[in-house]
PDB file of N, CA and C in Angstrom:
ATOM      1  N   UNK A   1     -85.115-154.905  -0.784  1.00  0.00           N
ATOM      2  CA  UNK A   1     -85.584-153.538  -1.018  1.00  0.00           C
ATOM      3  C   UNK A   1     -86.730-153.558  -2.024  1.00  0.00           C
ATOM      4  N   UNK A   2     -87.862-152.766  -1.521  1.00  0.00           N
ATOM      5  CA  UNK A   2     -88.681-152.651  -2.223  1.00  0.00           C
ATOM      6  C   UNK A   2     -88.723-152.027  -3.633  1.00  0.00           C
ATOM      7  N   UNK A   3     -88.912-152.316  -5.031  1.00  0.00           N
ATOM      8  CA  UNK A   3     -88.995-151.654  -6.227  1.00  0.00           C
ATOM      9  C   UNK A   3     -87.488-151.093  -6.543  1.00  0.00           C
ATOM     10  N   UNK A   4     -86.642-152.016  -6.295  1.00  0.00           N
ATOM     11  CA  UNK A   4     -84.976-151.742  -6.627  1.00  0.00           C
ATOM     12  C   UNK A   4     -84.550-153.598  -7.052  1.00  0.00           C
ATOM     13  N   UNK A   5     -83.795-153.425  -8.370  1.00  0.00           N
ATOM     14  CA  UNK A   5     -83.100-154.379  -8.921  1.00  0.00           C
ATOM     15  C   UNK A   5     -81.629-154.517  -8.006  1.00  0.00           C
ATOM     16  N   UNK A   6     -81.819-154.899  -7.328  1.00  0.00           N
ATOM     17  CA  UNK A   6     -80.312-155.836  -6.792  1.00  0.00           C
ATOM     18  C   UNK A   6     -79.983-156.522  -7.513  1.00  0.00           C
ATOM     19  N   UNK A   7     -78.276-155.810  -8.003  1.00  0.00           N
ATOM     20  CA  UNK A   7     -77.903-156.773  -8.448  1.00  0.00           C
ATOM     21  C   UNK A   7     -76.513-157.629  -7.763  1.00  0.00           C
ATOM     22  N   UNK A   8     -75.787-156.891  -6.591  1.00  0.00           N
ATOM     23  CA  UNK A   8     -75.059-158.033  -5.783  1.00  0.00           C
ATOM     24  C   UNK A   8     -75.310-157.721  -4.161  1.00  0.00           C
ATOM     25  N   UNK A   9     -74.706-158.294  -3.270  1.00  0.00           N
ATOM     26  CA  UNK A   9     -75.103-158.072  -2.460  1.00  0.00           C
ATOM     27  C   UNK A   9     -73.586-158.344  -1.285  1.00  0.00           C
ATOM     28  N   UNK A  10     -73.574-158.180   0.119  1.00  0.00           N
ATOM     29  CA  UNK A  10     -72.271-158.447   0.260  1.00  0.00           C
ATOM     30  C   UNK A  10     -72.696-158.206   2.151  1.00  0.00           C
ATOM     31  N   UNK A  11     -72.108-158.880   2.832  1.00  0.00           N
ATOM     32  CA  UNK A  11     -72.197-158.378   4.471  1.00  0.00           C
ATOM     33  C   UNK A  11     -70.612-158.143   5.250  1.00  0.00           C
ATOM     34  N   UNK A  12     -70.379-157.079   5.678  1.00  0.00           N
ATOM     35  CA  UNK A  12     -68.998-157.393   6.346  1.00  0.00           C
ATOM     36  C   UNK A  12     -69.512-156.984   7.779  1.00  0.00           C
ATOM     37  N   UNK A  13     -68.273-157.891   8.575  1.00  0.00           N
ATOM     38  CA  UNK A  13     -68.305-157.683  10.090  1.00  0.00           C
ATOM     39  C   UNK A  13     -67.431-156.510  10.788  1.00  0.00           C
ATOM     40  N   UNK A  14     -67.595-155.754  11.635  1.00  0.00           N
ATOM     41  CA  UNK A  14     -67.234-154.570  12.512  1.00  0.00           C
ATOM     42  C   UNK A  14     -67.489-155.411  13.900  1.00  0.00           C
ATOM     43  N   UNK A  15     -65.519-155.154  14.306  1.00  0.00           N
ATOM     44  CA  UNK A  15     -65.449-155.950  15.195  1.00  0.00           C
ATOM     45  C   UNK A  15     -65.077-154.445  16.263  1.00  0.00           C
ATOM     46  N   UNK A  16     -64.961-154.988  17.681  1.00  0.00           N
ATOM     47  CA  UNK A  16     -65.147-153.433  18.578  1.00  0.00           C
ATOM     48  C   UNK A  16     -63.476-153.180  18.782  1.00  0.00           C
ATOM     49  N   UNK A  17     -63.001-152.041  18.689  1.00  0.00           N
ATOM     50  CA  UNK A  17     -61.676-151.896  19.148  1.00  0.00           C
ATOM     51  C   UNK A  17     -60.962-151.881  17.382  1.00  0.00           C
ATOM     52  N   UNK A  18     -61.384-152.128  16.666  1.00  0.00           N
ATOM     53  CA  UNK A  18     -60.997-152.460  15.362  1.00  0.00           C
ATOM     54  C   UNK A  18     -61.074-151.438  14.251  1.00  0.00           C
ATOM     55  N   UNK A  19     -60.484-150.732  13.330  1.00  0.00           N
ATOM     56  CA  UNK A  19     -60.968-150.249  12.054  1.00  0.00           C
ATOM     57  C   UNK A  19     -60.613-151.640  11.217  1.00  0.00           C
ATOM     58  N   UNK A  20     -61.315-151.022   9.826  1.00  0.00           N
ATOM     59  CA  UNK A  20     -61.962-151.910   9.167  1.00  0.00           C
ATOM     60  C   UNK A  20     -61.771-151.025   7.706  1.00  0.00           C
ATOM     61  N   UNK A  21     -61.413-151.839   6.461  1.00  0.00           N
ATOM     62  CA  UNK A  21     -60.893-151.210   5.172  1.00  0.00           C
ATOM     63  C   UNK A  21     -61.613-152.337   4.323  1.00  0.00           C
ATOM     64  N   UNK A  22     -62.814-151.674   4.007  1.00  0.00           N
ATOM     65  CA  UNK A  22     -63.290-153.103   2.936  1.00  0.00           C
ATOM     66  C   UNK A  22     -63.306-152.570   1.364  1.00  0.00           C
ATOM     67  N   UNK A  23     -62.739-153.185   0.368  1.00  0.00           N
ATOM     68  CA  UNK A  23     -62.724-152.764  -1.038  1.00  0.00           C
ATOM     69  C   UNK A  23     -64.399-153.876  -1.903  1.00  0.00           C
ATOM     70  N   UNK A  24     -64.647-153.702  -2.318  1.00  0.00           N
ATOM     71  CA  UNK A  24     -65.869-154.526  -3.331  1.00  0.00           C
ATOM     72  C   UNK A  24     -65.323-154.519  -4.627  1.00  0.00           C
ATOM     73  N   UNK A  25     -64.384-155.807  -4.818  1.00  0.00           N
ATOM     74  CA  UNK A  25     -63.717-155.131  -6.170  1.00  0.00           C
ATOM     75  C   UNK A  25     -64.786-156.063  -7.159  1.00  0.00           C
ATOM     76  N   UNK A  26     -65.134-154.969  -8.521  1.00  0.00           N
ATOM     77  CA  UNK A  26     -66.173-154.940  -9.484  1.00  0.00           C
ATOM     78  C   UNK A  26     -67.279-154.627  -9.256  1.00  0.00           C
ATOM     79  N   UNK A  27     -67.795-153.333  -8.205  1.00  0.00           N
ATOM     80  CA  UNK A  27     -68.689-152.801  -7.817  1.00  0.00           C
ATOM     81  C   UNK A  27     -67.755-151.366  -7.633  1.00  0.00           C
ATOM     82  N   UNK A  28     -66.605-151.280  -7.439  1.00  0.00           N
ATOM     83  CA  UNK A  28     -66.205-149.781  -7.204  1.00  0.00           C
ATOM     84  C   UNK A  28     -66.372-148.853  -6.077  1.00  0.00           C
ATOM     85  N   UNK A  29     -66.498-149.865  -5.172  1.00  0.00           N
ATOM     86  CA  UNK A  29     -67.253-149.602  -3.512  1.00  0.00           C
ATOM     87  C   UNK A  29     -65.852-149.340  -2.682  1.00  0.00           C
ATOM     88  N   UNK A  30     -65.088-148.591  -1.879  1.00  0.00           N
ATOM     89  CA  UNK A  30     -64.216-148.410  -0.693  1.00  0.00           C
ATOM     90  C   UNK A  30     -65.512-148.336   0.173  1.00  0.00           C
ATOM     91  N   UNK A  31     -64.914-148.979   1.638  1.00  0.00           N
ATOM     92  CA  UNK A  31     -65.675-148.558   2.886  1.00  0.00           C
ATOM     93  C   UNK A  31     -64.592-148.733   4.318  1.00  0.00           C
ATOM     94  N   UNK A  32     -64.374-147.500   4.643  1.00  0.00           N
ATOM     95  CA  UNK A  32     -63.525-147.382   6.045  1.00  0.00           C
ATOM     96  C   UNK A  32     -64.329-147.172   7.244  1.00  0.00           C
ATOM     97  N   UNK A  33     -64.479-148.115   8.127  1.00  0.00           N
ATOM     98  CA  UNK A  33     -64.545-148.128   9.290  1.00  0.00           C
ATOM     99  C   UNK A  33     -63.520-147.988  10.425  1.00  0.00           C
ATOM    100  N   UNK A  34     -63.651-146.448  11.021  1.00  0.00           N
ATOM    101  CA  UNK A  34     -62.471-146.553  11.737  1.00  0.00           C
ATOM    102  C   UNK A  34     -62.337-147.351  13.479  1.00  0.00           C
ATOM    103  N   UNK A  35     -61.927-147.430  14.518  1.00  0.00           N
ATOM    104  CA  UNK A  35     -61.566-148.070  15.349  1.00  0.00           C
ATOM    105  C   UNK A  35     -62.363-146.936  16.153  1.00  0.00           C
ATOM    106  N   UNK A  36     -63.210-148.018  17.075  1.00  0.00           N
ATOM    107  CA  UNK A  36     -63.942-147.071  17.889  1.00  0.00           C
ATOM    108  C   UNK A  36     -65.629-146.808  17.296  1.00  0.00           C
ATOM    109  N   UNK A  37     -65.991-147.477  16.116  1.00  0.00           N
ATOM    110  CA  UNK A  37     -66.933-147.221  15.697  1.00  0.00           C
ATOM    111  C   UNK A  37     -68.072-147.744  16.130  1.00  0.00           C
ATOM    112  N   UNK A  38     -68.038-148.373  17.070  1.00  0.00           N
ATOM    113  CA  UNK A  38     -69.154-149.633  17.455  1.00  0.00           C
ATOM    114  C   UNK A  38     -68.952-148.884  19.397  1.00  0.00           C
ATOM    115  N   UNK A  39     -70.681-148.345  19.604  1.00  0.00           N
ATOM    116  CA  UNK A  39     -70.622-148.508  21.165  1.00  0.00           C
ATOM    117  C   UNK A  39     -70.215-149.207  21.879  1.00  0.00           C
ATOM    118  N   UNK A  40     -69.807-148.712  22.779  1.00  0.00           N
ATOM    119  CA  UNK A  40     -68.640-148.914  23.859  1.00  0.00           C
ATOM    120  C   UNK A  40     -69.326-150.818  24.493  1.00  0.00           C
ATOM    121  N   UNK A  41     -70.545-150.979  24.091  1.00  0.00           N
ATOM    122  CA  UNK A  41     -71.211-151.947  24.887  1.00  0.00           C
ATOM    123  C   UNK A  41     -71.567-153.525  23.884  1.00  0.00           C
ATOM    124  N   UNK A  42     -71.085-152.796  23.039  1.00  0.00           N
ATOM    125  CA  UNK A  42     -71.161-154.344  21.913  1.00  0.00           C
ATOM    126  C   UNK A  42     -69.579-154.706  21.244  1.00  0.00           C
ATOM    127  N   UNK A  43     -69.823-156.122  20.919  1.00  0.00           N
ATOM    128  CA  UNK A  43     -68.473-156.479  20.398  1.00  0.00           C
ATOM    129  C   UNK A  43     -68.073-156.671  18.892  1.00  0.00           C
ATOM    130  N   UNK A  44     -69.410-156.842  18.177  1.00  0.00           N
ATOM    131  CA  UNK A  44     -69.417-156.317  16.758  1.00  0.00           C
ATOM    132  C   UNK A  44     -70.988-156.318  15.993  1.00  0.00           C
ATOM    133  N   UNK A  45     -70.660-156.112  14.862  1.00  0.00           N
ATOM    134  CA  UNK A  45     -72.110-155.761  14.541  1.00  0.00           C
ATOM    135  C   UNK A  45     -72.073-155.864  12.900  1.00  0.00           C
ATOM    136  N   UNK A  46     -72.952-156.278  12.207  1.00  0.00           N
ATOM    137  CA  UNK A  46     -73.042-156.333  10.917  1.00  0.00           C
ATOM    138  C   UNK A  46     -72.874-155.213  10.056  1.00  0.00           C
ATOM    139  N   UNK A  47     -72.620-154.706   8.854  1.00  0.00           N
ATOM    140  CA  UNK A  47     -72.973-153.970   7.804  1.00  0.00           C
ATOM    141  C   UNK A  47     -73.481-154.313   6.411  1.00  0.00           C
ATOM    142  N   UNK A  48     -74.823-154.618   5.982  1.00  0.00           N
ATOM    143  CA  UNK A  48     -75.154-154.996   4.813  1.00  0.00           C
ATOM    144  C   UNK A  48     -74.773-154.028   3.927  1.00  0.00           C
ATOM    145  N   UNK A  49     -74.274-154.657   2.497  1.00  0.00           N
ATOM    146  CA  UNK A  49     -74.200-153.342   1.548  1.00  0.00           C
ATOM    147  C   UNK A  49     -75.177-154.512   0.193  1.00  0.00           C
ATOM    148  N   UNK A  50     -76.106-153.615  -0.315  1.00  0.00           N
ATOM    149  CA  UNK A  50     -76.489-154.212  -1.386  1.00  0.00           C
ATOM    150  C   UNK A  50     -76.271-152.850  -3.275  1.00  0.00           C
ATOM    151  N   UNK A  51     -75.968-153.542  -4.252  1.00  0.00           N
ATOM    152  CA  UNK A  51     -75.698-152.396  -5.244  1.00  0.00           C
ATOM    153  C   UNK A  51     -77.102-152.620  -6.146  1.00  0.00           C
ATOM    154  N   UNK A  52     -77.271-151.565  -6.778  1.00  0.00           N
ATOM    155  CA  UNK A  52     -78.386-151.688  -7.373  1.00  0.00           C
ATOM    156  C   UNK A  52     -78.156-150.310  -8.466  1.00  0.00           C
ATOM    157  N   UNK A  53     -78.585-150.977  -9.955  1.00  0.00           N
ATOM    158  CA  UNK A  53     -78.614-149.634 -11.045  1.00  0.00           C
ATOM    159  C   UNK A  53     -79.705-149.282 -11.628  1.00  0.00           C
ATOM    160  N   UNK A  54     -80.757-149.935 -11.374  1.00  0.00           N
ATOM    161  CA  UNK A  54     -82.097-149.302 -11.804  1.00  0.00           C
ATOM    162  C   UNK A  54     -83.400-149.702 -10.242  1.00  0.00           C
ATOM    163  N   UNK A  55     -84.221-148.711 -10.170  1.00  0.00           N
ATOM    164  CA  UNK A  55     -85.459-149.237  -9.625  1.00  0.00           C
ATOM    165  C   UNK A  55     -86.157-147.497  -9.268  1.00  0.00           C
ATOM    166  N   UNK A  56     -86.979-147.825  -8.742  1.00  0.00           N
ATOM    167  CA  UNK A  56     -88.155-146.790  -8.361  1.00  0.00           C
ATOM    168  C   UNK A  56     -87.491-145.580  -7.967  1.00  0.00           C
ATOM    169  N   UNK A  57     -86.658-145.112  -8.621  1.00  0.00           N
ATOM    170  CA  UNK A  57     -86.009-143.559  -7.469  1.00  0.00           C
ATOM    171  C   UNK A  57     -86.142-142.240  -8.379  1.00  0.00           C
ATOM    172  N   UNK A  58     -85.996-141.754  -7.693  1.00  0.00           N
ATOM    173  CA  UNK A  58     -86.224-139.606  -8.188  1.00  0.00           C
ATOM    174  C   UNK A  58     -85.078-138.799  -7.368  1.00  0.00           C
ATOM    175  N   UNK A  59     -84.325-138.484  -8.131  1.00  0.00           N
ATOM    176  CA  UNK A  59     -83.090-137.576  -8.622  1.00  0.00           C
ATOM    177  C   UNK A  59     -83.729-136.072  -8.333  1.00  0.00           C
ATOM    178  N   UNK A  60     -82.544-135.234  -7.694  1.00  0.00           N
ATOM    179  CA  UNK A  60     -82.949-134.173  -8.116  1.00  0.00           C
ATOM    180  C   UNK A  60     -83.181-133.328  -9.582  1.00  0.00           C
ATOM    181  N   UNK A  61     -83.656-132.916  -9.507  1.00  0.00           N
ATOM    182  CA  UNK A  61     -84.031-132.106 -11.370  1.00  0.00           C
ATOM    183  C   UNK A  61     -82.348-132.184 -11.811  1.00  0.00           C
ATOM    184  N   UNK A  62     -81.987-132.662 -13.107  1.00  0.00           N
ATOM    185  CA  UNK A  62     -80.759-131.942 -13.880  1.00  0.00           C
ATOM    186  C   UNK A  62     -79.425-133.332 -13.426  1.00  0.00           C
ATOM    187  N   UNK A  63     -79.939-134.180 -12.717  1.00  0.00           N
ATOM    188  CA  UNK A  63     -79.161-135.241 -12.213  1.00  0.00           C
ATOM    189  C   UNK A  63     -78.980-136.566 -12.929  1.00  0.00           C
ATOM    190  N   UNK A  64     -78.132-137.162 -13.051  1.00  0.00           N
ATOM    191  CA  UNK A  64     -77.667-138.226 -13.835  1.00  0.00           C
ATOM    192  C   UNK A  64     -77.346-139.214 -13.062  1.00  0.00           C
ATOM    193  N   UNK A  65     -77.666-140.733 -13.093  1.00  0.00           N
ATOM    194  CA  UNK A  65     -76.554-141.917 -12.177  1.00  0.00           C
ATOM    195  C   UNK A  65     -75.360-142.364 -13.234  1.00  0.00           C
ATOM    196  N   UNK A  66     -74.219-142.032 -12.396  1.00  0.00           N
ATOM    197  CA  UNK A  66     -72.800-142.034 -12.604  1.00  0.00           C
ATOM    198  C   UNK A  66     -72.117-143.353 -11.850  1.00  0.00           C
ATOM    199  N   UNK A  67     -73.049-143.937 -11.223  1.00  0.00           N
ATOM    200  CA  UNK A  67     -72.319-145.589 -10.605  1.00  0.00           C
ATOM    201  C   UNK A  67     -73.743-145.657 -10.153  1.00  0.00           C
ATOM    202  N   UNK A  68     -73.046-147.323  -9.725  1.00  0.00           N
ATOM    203  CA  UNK A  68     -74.453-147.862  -9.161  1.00  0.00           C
ATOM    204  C   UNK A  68     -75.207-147.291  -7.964  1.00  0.00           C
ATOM    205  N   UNK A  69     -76.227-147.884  -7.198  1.00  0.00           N
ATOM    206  CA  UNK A  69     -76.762-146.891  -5.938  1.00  0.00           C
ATOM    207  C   UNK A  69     -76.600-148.166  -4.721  1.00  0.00           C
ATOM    208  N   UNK A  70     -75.606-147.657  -3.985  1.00  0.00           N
ATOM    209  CA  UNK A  70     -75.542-148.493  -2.682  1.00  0.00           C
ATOM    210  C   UNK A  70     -76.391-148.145  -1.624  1.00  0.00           C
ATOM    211  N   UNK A  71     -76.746-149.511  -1.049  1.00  0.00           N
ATOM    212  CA  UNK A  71     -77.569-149.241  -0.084  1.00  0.00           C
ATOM    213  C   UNK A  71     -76.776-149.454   0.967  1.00  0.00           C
ATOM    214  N   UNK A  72     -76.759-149.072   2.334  1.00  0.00           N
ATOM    215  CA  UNK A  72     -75.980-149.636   2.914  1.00  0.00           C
ATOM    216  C   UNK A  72     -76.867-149.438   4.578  1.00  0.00           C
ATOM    217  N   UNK A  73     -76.561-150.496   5.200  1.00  0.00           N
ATOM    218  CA  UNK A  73     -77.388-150.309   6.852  1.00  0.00           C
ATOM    219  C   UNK A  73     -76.622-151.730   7.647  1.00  0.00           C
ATOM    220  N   UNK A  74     -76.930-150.571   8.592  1.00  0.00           N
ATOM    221  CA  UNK A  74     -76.500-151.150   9.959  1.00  0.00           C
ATOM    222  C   UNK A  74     -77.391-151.634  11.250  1.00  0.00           C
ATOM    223  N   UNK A  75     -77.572-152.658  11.733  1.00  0.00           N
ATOM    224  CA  UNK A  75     -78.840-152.879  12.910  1.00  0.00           C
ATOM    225  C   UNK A  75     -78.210-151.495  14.421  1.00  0.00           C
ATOM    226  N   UNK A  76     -76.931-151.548  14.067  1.00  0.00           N
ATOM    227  CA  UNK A  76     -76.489-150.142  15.369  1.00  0.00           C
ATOM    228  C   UNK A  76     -76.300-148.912  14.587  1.00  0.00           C
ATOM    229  N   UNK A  77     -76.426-148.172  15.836  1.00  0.00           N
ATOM    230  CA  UNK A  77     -76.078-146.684  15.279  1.00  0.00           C
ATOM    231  C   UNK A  77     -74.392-146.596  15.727  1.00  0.00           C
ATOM    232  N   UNK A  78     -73.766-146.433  14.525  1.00  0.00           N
ATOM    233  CA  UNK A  78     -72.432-146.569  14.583  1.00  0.00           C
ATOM    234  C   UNK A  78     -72.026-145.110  15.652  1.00  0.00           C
ATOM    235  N   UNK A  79     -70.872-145.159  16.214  1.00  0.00           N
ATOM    236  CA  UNK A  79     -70.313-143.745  17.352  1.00  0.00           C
ATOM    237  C   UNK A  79     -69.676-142.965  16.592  1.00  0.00           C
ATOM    238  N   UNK A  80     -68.917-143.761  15.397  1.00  0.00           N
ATOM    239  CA  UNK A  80     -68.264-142.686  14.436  1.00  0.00           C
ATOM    240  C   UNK A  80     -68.409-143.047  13.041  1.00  0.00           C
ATOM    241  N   UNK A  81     -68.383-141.846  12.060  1.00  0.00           N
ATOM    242  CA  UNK A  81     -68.869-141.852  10.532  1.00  0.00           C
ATOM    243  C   UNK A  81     -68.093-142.939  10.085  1.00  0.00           C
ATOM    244  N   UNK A  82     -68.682-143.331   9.373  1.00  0.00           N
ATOM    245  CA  UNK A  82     -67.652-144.327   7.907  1.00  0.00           C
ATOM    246  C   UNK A  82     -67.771-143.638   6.637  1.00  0.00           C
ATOM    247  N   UNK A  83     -66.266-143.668   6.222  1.00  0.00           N
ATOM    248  CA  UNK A  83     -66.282-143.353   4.877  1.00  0.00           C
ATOM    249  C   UNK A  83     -66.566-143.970   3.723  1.00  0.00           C
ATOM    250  N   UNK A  84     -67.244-143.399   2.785  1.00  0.00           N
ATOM    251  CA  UNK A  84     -67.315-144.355   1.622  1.00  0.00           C
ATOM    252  C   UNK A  84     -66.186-143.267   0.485  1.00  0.00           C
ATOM    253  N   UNK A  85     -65.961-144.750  -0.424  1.00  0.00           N
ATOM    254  CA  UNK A  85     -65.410-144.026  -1.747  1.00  0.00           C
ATOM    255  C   UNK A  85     -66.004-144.596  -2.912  1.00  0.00           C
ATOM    256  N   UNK A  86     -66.641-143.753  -3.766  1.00  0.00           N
ATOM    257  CA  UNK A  86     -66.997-144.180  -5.047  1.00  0.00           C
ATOM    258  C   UNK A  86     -66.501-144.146  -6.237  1.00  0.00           C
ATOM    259  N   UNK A  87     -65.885-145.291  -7.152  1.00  0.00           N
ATOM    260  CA  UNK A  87     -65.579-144.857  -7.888  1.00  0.00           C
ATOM    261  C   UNK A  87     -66.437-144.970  -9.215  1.00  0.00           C
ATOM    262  N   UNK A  88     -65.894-143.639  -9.978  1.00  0.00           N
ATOM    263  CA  UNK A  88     -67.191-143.861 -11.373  1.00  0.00           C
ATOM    264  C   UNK A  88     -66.258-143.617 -12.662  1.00  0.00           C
ATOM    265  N   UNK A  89     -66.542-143.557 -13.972  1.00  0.00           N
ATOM    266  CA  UNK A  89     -66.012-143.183 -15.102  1.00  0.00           C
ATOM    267  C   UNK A  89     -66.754-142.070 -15.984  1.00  0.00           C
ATOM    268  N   UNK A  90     -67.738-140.951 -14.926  1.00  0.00           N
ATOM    269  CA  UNK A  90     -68.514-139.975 -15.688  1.00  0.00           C
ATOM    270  C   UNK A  90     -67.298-139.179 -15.795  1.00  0.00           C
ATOM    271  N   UNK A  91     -68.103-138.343 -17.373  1.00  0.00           N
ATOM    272  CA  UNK A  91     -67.151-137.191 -17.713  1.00  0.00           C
ATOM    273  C   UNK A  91     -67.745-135.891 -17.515  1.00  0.00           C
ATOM    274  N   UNK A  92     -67.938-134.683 -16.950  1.00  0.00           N
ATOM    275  CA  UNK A  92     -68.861-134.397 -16.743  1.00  0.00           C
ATOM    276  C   UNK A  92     -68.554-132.728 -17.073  1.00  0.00           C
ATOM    277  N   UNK A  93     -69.364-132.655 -17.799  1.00  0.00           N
ATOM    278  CA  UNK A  93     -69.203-131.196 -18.679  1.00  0.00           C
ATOM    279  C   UNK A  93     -69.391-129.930 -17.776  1.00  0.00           C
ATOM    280  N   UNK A  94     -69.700-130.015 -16.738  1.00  0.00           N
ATOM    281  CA  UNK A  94     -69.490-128.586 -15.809  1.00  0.00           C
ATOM    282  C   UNK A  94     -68.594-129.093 -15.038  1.00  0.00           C
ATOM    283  N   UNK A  95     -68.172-130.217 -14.733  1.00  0.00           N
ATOM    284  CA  UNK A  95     -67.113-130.435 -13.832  1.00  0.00           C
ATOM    285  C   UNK A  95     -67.805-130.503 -12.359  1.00  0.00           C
ATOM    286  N   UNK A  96     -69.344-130.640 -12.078  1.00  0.00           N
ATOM    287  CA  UNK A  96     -69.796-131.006 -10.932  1.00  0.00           C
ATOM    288  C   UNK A  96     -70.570-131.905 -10.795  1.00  0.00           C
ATOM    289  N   UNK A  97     -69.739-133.071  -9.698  1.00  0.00           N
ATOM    290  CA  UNK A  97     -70.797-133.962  -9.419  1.00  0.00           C
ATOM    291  C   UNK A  97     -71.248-133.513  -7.989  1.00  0.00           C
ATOM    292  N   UNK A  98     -72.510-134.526  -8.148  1.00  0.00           N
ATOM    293  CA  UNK A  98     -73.208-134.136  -6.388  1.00  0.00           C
ATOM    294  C   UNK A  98     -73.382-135.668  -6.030  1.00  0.00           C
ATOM    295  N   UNK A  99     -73.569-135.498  -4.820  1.00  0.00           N
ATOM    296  CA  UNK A  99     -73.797-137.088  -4.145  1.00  0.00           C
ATOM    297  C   UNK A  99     -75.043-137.030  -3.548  1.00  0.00           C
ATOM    298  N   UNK A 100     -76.116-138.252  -3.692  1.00  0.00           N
ATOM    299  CA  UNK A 100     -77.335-137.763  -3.069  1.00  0.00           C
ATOM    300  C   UNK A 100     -77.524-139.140  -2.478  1.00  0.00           C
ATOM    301  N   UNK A 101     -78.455-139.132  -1.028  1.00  0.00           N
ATOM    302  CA  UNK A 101     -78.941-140.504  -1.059  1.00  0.00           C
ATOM    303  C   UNK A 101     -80.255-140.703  -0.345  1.00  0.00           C
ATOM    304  N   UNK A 102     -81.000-141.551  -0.635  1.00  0.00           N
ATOM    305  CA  UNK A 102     -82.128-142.040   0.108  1.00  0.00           C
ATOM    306  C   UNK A 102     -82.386-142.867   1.318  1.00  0.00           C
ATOM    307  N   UNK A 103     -83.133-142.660   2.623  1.00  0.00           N
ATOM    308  CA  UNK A 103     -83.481-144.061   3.156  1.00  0.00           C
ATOM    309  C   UNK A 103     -83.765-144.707   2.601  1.00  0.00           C
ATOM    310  N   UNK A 104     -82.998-146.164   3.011  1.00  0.00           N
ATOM    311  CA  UNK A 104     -83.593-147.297   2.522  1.00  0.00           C
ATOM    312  C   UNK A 104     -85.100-147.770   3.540  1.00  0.00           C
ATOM    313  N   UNK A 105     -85.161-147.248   4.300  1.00  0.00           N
ATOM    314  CA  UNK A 105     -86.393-147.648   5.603  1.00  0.00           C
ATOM    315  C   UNK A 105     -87.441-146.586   4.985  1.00  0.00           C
ATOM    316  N   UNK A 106     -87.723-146.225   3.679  1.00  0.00           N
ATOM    317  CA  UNK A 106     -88.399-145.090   3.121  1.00  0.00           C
ATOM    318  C   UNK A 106     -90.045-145.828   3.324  1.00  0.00           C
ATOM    319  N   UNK A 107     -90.659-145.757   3.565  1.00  0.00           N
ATOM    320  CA  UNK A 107     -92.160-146.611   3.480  1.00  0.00           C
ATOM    321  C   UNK A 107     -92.862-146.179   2.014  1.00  0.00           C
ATOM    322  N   UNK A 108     -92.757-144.834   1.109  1.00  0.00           N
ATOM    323  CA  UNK A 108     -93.599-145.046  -0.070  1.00  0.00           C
ATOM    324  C   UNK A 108     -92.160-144.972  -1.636  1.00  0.00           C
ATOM    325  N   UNK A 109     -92.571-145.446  -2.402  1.00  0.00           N
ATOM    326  CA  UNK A 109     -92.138-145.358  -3.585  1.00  0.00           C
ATOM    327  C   UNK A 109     -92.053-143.763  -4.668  1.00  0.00           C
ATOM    328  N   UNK A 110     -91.646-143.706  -5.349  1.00  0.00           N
ATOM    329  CA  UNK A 110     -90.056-143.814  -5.408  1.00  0.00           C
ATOM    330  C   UNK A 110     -89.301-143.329  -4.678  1.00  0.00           C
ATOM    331  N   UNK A 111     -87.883-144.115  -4.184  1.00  0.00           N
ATOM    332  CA  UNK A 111     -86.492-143.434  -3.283  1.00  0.00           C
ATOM    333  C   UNK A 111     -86.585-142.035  -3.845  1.00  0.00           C
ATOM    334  N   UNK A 112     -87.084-141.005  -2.820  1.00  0.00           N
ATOM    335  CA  UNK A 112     -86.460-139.747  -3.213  1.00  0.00           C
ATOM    336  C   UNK A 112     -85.074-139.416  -2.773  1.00  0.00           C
ATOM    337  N   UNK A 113     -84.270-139.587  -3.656  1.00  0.00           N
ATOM    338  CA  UNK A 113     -82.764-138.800  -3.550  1.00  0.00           C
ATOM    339  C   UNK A 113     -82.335-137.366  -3.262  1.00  0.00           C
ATOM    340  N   UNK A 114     -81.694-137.150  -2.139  1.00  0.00           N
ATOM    341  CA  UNK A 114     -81.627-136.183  -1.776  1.00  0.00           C
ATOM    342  C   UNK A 114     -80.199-135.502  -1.781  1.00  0.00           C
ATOM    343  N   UNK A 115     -79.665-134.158  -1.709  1.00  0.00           N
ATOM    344  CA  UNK A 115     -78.586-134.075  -1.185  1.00  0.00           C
ATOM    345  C   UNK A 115     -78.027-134.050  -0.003  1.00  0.00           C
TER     346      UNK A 115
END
């Protein structure tokens, strides 16, 4: 990734007919892939996840990073969502967090973060 500090990196496999429960323990990453997620015409398919806590990005106004920023991509377009879970240790004085994210296939600098 362009103008982003990676700092680990990780690939899991999505096999067809299969869900899939991956933990990243010391990154704070859950990722559920459920069964059925991979077109009907392939038999599995990669998922890169890379973490990263500083590089070129823009937040909406009034926004804070509360964990690291996962990137995550797939060479298929998955048939059904995957869940992620993040975990963080912000304390957060209105009691609202938001989740925002960027393409990583963005062509100019900085990742604008979105909701």
């Amino acid at each position: 990734l362009r103008g982003v500090d990676v700092i680990a990196q990780t690939s899991i496999t999505i096999r067809a007919g299969e869900a899939l429960s991956f933990q990243w323990k010391g990154y704070g990453l859950r990722l559920h892939v459920p069964e059925g997620a991979l077109p009907p015409h392939l038999s599995e398919s990669t998922l890169h996840i890379q973490a990263s806590l500083c590089g070129q990005f823009e937040f909406p106004n009034s926004s804070e990073l509360v964990s690291a920023v996962y990137w995550i991509s797939c060479a298929t377009k998955l048939s059904k969502p995957v869940t992620l879970e993040l975990q963080h240790c912000a304390v957060s004085q209105t009691s609202s967090l938001q989740f925002v994210r960027a393409q990583c296939t963005q062509k100019t600098l900085p990742y604008q973060f979105r909701p």
